[in-house]
C-alpha atoms as a PDB file:
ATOM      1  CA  UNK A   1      25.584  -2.550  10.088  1.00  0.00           C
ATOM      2  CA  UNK A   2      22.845  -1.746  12.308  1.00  0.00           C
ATOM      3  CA  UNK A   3      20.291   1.064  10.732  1.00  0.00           C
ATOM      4  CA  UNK A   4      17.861   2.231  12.942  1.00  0.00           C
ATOM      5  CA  UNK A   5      13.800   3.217  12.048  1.00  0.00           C
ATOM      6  CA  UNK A   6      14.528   6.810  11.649  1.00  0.00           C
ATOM      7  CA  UNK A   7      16.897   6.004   8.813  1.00  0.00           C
ATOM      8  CA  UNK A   8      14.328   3.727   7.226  1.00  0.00           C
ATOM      9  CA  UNK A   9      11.650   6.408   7.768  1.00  0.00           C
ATOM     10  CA  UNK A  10      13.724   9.800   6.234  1.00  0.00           C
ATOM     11  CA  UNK A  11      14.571   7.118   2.817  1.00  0.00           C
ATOM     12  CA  UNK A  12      10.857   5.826   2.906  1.00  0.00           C
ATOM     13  CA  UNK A  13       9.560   9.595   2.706  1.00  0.00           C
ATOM     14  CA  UNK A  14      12.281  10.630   0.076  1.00  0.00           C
ATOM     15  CA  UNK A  15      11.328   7.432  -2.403  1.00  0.00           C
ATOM     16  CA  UNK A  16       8.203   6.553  -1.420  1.00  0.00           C
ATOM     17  CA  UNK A  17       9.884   2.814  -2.093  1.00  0.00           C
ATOM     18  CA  UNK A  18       8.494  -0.150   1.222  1.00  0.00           C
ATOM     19  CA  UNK A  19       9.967  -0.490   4.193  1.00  0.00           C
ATOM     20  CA  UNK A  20      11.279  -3.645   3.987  1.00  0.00           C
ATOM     21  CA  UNK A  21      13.453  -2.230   0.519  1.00  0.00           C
ATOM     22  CA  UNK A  22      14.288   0.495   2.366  1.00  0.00           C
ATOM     23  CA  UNK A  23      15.740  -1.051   5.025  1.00  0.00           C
ATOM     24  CA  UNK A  24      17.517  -3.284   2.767  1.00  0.00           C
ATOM     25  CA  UNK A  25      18.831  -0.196   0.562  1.00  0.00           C
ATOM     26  CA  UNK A  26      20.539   1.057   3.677  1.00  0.00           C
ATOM     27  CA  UNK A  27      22.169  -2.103   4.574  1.00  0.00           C
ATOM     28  CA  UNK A  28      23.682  -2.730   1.009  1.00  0.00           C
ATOM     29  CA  UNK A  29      24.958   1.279   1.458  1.00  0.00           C
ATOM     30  CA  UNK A  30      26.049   1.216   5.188  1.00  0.00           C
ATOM     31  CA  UNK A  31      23.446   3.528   5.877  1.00  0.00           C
ATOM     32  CA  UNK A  32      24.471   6.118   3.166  1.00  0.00           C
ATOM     33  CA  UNK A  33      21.143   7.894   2.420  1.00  0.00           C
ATOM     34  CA  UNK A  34      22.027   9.228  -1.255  1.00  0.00           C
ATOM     35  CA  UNK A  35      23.791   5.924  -2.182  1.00  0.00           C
ATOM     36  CA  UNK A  36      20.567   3.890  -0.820  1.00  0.00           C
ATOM     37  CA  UNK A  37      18.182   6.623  -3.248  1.00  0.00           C
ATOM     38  CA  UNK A  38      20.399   5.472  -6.338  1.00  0.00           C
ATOM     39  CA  UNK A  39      20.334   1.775  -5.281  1.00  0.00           C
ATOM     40  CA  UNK A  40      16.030   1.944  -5.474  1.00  0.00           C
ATOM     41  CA  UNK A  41      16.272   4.021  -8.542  1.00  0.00           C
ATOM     42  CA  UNK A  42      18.536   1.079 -10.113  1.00  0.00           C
ATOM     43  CA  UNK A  43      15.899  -1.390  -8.738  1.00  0.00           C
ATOM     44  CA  UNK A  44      13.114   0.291 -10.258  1.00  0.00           C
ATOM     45  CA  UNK A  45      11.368   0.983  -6.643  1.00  0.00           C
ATOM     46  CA  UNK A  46      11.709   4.695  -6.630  1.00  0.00           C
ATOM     47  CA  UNK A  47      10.657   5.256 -10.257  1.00  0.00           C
ATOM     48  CA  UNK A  48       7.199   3.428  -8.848  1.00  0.00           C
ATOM     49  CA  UNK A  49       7.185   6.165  -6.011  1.00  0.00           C
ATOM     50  CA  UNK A  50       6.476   8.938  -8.780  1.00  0.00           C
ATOM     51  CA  UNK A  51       3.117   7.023  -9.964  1.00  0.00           C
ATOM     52  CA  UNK A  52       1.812   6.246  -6.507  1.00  0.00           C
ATOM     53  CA  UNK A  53      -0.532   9.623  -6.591  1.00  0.00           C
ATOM     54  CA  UNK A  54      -2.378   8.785 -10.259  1.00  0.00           C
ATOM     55  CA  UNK A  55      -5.602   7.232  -9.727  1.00  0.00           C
ATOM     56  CA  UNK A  56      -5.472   3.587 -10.451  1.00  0.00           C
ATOM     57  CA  UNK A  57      -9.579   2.638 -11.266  1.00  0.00           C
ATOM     58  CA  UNK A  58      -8.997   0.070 -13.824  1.00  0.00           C
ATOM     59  CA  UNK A  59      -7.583  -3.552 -13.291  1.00  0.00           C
ATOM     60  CA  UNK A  60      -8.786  -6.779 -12.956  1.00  0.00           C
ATOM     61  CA  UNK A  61      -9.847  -9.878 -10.336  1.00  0.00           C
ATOM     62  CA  UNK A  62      -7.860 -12.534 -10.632  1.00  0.00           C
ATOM     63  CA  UNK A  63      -8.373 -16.131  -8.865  1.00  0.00           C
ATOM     64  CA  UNK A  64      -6.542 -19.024  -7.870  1.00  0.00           C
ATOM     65  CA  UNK A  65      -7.624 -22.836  -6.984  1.00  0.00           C
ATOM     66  CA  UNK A  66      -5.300 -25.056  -5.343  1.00  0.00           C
ATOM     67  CA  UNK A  67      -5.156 -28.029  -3.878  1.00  0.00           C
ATOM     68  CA  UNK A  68      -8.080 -30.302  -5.980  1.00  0.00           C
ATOM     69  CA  UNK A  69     -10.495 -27.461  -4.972  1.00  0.00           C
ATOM     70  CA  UNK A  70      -9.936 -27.284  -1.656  1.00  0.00           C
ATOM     71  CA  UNK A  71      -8.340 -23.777  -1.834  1.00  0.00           C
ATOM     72  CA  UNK A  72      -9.621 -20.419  -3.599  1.00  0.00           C
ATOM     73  CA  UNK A  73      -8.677 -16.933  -4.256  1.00  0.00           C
ATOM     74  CA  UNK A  74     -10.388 -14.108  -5.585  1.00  0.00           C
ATOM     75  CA  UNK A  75      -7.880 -11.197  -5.788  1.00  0.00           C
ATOM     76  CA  UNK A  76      -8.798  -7.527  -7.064  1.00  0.00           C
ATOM     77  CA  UNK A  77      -5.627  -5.304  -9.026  1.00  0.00           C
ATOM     78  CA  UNK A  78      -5.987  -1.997  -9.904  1.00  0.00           C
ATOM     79  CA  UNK A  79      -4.062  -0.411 -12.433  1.00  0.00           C
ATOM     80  CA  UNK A  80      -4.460   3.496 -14.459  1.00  0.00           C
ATOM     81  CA  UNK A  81      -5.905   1.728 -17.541  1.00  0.00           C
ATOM     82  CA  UNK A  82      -7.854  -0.863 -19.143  1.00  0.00           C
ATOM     83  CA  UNK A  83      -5.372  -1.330 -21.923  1.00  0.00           C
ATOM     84  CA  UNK A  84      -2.858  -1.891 -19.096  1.00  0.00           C
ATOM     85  CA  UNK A  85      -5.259  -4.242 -17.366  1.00  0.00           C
ATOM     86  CA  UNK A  86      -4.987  -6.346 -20.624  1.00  0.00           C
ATOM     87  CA  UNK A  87      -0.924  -6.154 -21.014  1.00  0.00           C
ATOM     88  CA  UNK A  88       0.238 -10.085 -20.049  1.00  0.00           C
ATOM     89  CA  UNK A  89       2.865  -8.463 -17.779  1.00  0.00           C
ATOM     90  CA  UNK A  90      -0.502  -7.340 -15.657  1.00  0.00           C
ATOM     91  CA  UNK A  91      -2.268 -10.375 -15.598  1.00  0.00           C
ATOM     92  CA  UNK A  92       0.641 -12.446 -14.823  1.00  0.00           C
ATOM     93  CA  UNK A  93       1.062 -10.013 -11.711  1.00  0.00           C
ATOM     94  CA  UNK A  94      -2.543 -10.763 -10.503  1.00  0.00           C
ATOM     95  CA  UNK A  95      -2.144 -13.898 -11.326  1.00  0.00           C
ATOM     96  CA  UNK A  96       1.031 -14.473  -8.993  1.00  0.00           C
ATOM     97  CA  UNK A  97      -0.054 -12.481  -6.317  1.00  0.00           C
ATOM     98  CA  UNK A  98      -3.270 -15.326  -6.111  1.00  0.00           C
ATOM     99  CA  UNK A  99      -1.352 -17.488  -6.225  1.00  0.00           C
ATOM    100  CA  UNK A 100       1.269 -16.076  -3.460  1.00  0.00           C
ATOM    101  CA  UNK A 101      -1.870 -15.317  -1.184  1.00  0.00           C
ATOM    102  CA  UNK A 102      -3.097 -19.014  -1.807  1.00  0.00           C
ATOM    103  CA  UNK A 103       0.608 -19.910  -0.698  1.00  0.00           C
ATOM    104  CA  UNK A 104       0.871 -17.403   2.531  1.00  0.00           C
ATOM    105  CA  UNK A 105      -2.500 -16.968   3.627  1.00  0.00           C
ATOM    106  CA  UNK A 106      -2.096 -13.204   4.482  1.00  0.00           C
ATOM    107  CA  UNK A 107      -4.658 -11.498   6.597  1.00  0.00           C
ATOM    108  CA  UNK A 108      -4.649  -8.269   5.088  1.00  0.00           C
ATOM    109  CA  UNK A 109      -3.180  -6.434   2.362  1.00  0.00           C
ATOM    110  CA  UNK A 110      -1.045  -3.947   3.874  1.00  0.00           C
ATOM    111  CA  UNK A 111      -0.337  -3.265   7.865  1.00  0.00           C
ATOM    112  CA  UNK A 112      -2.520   0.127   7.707  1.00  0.00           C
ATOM    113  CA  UNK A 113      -5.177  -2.643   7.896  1.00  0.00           C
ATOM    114  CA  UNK A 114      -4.152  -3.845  11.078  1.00  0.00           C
ATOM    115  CA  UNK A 115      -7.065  -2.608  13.926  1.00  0.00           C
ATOM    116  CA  UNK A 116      -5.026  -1.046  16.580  1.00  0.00           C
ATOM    117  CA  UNK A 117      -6.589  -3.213  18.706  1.00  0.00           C
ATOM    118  CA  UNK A 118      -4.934  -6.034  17.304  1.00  0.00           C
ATOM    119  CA  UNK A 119      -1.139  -4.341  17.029  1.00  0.00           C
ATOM    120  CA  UNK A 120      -1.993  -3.672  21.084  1.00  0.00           C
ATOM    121  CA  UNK A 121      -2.415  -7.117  21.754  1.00  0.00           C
ATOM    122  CA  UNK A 122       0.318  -8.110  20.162  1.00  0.00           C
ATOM    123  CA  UNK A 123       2.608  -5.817  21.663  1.00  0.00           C
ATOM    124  CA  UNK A 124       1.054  -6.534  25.264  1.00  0.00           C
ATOM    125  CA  UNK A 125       2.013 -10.323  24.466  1.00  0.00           C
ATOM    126  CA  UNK A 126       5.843  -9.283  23.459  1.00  0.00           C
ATOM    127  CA  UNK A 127       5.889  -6.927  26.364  1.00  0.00           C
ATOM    128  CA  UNK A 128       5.136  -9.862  28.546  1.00  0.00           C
ATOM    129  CA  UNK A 129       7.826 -12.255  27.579  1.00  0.00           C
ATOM    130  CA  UNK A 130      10.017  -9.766  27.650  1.00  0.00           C
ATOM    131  CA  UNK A 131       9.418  -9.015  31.313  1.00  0.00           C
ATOM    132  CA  UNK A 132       9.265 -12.881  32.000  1.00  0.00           C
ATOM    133  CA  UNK A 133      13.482 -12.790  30.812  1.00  0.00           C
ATOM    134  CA  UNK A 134      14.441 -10.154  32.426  1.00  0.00           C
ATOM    135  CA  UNK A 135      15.280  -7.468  30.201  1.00  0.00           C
ATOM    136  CA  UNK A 136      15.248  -3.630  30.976  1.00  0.00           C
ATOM    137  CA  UNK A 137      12.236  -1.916  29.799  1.00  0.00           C
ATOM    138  CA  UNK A 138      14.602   0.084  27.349  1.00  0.00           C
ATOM    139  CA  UNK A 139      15.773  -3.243  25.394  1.00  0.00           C
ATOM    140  CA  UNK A 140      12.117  -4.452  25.733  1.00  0.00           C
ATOM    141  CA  UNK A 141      11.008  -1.445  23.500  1.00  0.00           C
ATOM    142  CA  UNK A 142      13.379  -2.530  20.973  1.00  0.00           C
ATOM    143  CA  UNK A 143      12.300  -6.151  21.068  1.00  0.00           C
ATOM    144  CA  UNK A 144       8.575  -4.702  20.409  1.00  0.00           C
ATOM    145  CA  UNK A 145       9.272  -2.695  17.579  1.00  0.00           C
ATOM    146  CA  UNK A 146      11.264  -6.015  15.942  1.00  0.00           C
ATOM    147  CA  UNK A 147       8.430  -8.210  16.917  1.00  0.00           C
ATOM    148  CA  UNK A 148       6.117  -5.976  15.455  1.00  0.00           C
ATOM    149  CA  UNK A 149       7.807  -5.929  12.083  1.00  0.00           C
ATOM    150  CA  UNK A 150       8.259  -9.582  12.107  1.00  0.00           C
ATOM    151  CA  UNK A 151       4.178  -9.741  12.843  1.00  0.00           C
ATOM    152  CA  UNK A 152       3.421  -7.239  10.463  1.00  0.00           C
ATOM    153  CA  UNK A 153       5.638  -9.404   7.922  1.00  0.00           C
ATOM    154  CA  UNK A 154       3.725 -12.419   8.695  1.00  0.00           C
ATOM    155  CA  UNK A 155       0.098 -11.186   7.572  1.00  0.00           C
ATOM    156  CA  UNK A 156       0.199  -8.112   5.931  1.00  0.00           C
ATOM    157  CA  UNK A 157       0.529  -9.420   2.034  1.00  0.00           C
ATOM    158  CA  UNK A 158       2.697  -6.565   0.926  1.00  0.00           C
ATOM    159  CA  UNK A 159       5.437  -7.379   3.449  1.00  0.00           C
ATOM    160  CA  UNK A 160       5.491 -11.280   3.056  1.00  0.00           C
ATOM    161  CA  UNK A 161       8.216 -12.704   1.134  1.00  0.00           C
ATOM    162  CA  UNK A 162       7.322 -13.305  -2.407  1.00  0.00           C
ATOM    163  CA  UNK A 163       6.750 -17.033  -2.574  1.00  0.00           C
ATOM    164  CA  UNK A 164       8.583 -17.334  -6.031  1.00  0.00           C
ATOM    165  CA  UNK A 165      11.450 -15.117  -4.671  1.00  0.00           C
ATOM    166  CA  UNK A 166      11.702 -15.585  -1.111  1.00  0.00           C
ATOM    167  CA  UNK A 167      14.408 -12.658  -1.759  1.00  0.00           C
ATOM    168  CA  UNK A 168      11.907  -9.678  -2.464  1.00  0.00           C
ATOM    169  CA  UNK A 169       8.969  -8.768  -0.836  1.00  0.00           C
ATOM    170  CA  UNK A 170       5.525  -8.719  -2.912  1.00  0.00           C
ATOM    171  CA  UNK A 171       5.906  -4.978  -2.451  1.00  0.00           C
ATOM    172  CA  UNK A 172       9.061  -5.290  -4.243  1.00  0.00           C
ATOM    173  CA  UNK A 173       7.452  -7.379  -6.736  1.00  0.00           C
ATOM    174  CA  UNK A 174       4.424  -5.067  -7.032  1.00  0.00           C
ATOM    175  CA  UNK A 175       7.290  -1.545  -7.650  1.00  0.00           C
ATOM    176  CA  UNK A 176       9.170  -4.208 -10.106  1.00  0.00           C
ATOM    177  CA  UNK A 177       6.282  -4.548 -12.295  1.00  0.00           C
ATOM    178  CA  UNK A 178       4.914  -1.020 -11.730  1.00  0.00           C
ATOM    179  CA  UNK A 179       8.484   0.042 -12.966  1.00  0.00           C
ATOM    180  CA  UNK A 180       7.884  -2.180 -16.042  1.00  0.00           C
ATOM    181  CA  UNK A 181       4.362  -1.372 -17.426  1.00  0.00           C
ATOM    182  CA  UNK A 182       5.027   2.599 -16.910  1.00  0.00           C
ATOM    183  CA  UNK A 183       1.326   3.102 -14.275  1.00  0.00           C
ATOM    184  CA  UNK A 184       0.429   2.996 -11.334  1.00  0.00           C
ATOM    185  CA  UNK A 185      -0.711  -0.642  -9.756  1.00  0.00           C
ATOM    186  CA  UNK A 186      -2.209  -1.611  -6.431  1.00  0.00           C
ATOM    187  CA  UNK A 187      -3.472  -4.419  -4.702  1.00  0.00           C
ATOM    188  CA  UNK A 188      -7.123  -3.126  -3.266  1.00  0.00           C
ATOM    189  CA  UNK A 189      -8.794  -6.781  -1.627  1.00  0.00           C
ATOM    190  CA  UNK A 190      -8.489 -10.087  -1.238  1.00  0.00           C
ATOM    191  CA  UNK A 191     -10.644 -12.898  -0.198  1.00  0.00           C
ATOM    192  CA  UNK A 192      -9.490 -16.304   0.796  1.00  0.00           C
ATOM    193  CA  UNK A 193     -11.586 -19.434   1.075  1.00  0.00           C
ATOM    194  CA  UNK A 194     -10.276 -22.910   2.737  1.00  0.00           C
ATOM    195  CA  UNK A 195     -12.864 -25.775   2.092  1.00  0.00           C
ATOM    196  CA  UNK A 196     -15.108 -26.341   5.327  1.00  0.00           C
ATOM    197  CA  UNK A 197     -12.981 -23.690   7.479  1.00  0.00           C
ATOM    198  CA  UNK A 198     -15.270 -22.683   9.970  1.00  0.00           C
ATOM    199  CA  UNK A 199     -17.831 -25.792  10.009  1.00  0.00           C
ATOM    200  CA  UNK A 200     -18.344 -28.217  12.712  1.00  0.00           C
ATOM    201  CA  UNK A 201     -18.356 -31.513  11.906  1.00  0.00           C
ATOM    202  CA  UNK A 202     -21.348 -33.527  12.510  1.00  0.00           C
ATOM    203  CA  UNK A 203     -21.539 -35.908  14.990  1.00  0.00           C
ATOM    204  CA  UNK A 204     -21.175 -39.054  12.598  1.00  0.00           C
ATOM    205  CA  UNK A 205     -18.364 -37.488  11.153  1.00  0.00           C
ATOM    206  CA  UNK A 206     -16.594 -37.348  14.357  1.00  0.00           C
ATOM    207  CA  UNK A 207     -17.474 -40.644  15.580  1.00  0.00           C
ATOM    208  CA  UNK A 208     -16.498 -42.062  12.595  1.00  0.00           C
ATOM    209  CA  UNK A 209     -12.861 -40.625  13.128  1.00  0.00           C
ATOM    210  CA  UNK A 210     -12.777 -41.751  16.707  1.00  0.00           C
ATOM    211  CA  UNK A 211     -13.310 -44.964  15.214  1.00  0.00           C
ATOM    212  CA  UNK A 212     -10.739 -44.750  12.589  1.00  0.00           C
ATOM    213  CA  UNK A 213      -7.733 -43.602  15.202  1.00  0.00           C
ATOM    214  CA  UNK A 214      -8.976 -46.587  17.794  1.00  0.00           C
ATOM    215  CA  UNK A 215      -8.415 -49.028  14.875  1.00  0.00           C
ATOM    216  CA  UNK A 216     -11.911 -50.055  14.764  1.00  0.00           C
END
């Protein structure tokens, strides 16, 4: 069954539960808006709705090195309290979610992030290809908003699929474990760091892997 943004929207603003498990609610309800609210509740991801106004100061930065070194994260989780921050449930979280970014290499944590200068862009490029086919600009509108989605899914952390359930989201992931500990829990920042990414090579370097591919 096809359900449309609006549906997605009206259940998002009634639960407070992500997109992405909203969208899914509606397609395991054929679009049935009360059945969809009991489906999140069952899940867990509308209970974590309720907690999203408490203030969530405490937490804890968590990091992840992969790859002999070559790979690092430093990832900051904020949760109501430090006794919370302390609970293995919580640390496991942060630690996963390092982990996951290590995995994914998000560019940003949720798509709010996203410069609109960016989202433009990317829409100009879809709008484009779109044109190139053929399509009426109605159906190209469409194809946008999908495209969009699909980009937002792409980098924005919260969206990607959870690399140890490619099944549920990390938002779903993040409303799972806020349904578990009982507080409110959010991802604030995250950096990333890739061994040499953004160096130039020196010259020697380079020479010597000239050398190396002409079998000298």
């Amino acid at each position: 069954m096809s359900i449309s943004a609006a549906q997605v929207n009206e259940l998002r603003k009634v639960t407070g539960a992500g997109l992405m498990d909203c969208k899914k609610a509606l397609q395991e309800t054929d679009g049935d808006q009360e059945k969809a609210v009991d489906y999140l509740r069952k899940k867990g991801l509308a209970a974590a709705s309720k907690k999203a106004g408490r203030v969530a100061s405490e937490g804890s930065v968590g990091s992840y090195i992969h790859a002999g070194g070559k790979i690092g994260v430093l990832v900051e989780v904020n949760c109501e309290t430090d006794f919370v921050a302390k609970n293995d449930n919580f640390q496991n979280f942060v630690k996963d979610i390092a982990m996951h970014i290590a995995a994914a290499s998000p560019m940003f944590v949720r798509r709010e992030e996203v410069s609109s200068d960016v989202l433009e862009r990317e829409k100009e490029i879809y709008r484009s290809k779109a044109r190139e086919s053929g399509k009426p600009d109605n159906i190209i509108e469409k194809i946008i908003e999908g495209q969009v989605n699909k980009f937002y899914a792409d980098i924005c952390l919260l969206e990607q699929p959870y690399v140890k359930d490619p099944d549920k989201t990390v938002q779903t992931y993040l409303n799972e474990t806020i349904a578990t500990i009982g507080e409110n829990m959010s991802i604030r920042r995250f950096a990333r760091f890739v061994l040499g990414e953004g160096l130039e090579k020196k010259e020697s370097d380079f020479a010597a892997e000239v050398a190396a591919a002409a079998g000298n």
